[in-house]
C-alpha atoms as a PDB file:
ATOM      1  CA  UNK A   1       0.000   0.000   0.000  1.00  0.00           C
ATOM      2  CA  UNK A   2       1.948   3.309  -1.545  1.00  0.00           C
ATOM      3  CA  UNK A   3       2.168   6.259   1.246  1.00  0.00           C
ATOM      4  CA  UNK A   4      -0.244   9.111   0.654  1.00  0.00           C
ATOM      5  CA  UNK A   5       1.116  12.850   1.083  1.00  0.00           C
ATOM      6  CA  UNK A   6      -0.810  16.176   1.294  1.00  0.00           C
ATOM      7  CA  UNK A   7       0.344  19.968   1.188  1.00  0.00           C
ATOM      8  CA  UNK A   8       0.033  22.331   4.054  1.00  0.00           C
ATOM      9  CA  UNK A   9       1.013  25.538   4.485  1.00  0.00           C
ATOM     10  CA  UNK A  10       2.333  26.916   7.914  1.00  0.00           C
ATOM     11  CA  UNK A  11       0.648  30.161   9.331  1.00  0.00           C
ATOM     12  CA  UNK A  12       4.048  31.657  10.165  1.00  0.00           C
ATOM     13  CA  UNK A  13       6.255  31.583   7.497  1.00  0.00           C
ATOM     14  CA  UNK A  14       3.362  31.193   5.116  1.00  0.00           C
ATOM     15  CA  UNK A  15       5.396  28.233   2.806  1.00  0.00           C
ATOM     16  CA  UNK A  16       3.537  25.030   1.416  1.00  0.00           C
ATOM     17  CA  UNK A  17       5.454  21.766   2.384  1.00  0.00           C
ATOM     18  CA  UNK A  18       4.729  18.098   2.275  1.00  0.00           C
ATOM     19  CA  UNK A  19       3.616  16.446   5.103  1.00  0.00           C
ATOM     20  CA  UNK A  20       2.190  12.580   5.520  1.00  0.00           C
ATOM     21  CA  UNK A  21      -1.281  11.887   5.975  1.00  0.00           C
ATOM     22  CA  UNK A  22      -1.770  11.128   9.637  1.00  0.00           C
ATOM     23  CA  UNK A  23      -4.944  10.680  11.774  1.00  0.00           C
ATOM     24  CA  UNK A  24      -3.637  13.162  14.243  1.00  0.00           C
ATOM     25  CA  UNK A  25      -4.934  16.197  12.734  1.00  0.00           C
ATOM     26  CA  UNK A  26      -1.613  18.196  14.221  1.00  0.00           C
ATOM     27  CA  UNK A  27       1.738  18.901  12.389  1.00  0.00           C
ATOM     28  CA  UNK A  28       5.047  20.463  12.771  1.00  0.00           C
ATOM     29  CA  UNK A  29       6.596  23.155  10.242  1.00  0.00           C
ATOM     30  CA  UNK A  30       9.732  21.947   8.266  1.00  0.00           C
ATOM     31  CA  UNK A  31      10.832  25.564   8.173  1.00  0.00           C
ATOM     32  CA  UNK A  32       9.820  27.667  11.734  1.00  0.00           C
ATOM     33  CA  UNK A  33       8.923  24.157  13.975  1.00  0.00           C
ATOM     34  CA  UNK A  34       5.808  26.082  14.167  1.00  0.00           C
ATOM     35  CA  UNK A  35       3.270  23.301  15.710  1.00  0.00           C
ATOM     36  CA  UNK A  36      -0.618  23.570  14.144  1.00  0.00           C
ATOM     37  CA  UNK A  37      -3.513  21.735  13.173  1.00  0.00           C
ATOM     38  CA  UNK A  38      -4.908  21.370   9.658  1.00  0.00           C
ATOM     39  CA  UNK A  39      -7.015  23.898   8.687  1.00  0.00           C
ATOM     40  CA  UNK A  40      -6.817  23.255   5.085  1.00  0.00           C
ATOM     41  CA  UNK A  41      -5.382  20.381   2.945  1.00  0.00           C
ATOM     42  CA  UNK A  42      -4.368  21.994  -0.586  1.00  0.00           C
ATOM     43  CA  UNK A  43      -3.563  18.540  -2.242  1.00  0.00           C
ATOM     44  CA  UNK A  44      -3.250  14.944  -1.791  1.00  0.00           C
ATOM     45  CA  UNK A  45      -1.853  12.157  -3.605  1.00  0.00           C
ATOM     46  CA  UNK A  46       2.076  10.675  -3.808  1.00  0.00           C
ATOM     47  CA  UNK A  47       4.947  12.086  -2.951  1.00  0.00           C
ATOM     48  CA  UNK A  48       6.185  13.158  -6.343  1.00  0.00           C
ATOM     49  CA  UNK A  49       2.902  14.904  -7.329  1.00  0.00           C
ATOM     50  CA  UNK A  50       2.621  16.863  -3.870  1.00  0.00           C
ATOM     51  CA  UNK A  51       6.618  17.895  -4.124  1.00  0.00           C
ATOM     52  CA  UNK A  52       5.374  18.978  -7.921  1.00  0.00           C
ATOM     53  CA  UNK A  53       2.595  20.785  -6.393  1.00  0.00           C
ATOM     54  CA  UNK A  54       4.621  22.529  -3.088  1.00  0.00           C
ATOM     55  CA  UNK A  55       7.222  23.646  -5.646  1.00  0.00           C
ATOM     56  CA  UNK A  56       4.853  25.680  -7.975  1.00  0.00           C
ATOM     57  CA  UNK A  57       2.745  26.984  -5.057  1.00  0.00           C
ATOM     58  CA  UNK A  58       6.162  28.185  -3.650  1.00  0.00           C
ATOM     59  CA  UNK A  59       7.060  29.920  -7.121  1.00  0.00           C
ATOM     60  CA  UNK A  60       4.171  31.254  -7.159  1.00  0.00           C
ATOM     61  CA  UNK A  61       4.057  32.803  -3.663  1.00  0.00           C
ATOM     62  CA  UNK A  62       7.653  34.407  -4.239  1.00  0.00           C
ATOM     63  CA  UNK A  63       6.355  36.036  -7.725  1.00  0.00           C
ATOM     64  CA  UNK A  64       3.658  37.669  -5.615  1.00  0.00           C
ATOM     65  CA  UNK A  65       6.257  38.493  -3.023  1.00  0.00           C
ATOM     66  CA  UNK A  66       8.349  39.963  -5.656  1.00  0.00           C
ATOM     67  CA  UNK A  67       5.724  42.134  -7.478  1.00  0.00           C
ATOM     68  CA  UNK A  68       4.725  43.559  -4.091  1.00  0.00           C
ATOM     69  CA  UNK A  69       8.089  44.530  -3.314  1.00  0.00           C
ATOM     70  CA  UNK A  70       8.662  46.418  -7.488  1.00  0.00           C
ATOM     71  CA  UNK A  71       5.269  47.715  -6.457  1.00  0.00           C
ATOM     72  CA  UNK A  72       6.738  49.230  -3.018  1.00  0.00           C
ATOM     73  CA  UNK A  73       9.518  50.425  -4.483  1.00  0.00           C
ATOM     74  CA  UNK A  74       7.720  52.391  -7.520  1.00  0.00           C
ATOM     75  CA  UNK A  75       5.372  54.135  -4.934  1.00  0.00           C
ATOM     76  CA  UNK A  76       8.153  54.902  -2.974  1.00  0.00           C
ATOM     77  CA  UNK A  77      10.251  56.566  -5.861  1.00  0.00           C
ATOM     78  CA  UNK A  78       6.629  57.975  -7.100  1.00  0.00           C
ATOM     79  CA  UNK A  79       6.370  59.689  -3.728  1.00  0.00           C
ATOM     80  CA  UNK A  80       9.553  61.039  -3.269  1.00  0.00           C
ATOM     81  CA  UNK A  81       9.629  62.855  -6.935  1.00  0.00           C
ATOM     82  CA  UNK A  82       6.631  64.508  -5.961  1.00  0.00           C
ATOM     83  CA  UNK A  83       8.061  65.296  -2.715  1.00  0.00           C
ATOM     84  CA  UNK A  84      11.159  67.162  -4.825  1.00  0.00           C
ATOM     85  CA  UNK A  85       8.746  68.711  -7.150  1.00  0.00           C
ATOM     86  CA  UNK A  86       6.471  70.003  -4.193  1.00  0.00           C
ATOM     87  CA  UNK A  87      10.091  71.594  -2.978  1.00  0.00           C
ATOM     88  CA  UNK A  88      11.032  72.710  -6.044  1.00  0.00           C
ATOM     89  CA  UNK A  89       7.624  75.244  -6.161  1.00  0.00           C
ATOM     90  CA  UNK A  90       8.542  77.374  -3.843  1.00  0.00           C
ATOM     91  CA  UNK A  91       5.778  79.591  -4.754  1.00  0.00           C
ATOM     92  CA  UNK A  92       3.072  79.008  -2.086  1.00  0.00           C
ATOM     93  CA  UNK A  93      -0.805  79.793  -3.807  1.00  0.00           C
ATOM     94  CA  UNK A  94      -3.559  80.116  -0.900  1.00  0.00           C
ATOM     95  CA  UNK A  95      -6.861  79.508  -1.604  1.00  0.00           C
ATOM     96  CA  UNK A  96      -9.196  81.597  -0.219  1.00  0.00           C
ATOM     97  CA  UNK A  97     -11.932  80.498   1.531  1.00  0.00           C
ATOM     98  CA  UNK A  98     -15.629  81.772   0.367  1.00  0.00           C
ATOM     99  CA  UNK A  99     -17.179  84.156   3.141  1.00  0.00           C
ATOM    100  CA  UNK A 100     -19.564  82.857   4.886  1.00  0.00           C
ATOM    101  CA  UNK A 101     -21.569  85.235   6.939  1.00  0.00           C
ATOM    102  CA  UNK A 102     -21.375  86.234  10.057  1.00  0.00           C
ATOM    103  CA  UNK A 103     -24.352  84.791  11.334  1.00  0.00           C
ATOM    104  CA  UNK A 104     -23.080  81.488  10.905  1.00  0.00           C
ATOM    105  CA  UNK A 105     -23.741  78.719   8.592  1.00  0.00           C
ATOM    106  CA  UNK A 106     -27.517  79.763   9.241  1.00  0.00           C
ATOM    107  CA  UNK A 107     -27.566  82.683   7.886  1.00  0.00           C
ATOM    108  CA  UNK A 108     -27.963  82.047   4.039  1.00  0.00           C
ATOM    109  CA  UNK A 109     -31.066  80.169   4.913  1.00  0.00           C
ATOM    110  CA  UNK A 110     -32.792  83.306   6.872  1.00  0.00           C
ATOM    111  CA  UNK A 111     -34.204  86.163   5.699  1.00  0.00           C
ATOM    112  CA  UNK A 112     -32.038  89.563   5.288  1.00  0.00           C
ATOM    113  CA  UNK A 113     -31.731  91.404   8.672  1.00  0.00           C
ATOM    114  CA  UNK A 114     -33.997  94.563   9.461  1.00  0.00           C
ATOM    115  CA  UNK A 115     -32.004  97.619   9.571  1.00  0.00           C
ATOM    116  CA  UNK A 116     -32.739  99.157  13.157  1.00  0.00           C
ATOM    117  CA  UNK A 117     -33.256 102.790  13.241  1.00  0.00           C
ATOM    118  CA  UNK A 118     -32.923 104.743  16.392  1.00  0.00           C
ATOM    119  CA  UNK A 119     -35.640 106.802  17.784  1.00  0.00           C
ATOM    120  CA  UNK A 120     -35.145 110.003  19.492  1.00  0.00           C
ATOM    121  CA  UNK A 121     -37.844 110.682  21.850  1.00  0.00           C
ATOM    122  CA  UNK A 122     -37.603 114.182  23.470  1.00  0.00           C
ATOM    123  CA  UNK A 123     -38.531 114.651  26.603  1.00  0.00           C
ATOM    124  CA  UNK A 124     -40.907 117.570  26.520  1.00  0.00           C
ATOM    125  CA  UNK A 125     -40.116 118.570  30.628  1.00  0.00           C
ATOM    126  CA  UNK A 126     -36.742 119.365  29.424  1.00  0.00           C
ATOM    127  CA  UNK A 127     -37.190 121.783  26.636  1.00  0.00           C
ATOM    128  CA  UNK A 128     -39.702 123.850  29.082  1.00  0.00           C
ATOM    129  CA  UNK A 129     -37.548 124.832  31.306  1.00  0.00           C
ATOM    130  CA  UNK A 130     -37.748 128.569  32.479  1.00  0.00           C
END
């Protein structure tokens, strides 16, 4: 009766490896000696296919690795030109801010204020005085 392998892939260090099917649901990592249980079994079947199968899951996961890195780096150099160029215009433009009134935010929405006039009342004792 041939052996039957499956490929995990460790929490830690995030690689795929082969491991032997056991009934104990718990394995060790090759790489960290992380312990875990199997969450999720990506393949099964002999040794040869599963090494086939760790080794392009592996590629695979370094390619992403890679591109994430390039990408990084390009926002990091796309950052730091505009950075120079931001430096390089010295002249500063301000933007001025629309007026609100002084009433507050309110005060487009009410109606326009009543001019107050003052009212002189005399006082008629006064002016009769001998």
């Amino acid at each position: 009766m041939p052996q039957e392998f499956q490929v995990l892939r460790c929490f830690k260090c995030e690689t795929f490896q082969v491991s032997q099917v056991k009934k104990a649901t718990k394995w060790m990592c090759k790489i960290c000696q992380e312990k875990q249980s199997t969450k999720q079994v990506y393949s099964r079947g002999s040794g040869a296919e599963c090494r086939k199968v760790v080794q392009e899951l592996n590629w695979k996961r370094m390619e992403l690795g890679t591109a994430r890195e390039e990408l990084l780096v390009d926002q990091e150099l796309v950052e730091s030109v505009q950075e120079e160029t931001v430096d390089d215009n010295y002249e500063i433009k301000t933007i001025e801010d629309p007026v609100l009134p002084t009433g507050g935010r309110w005060a487009a929405f009410l109606p326009p204020p009543v001019e107050k006039r003052e009212v002189v009342v005399e006082n008629r004792e006064t002016d009769q005085q001998p």
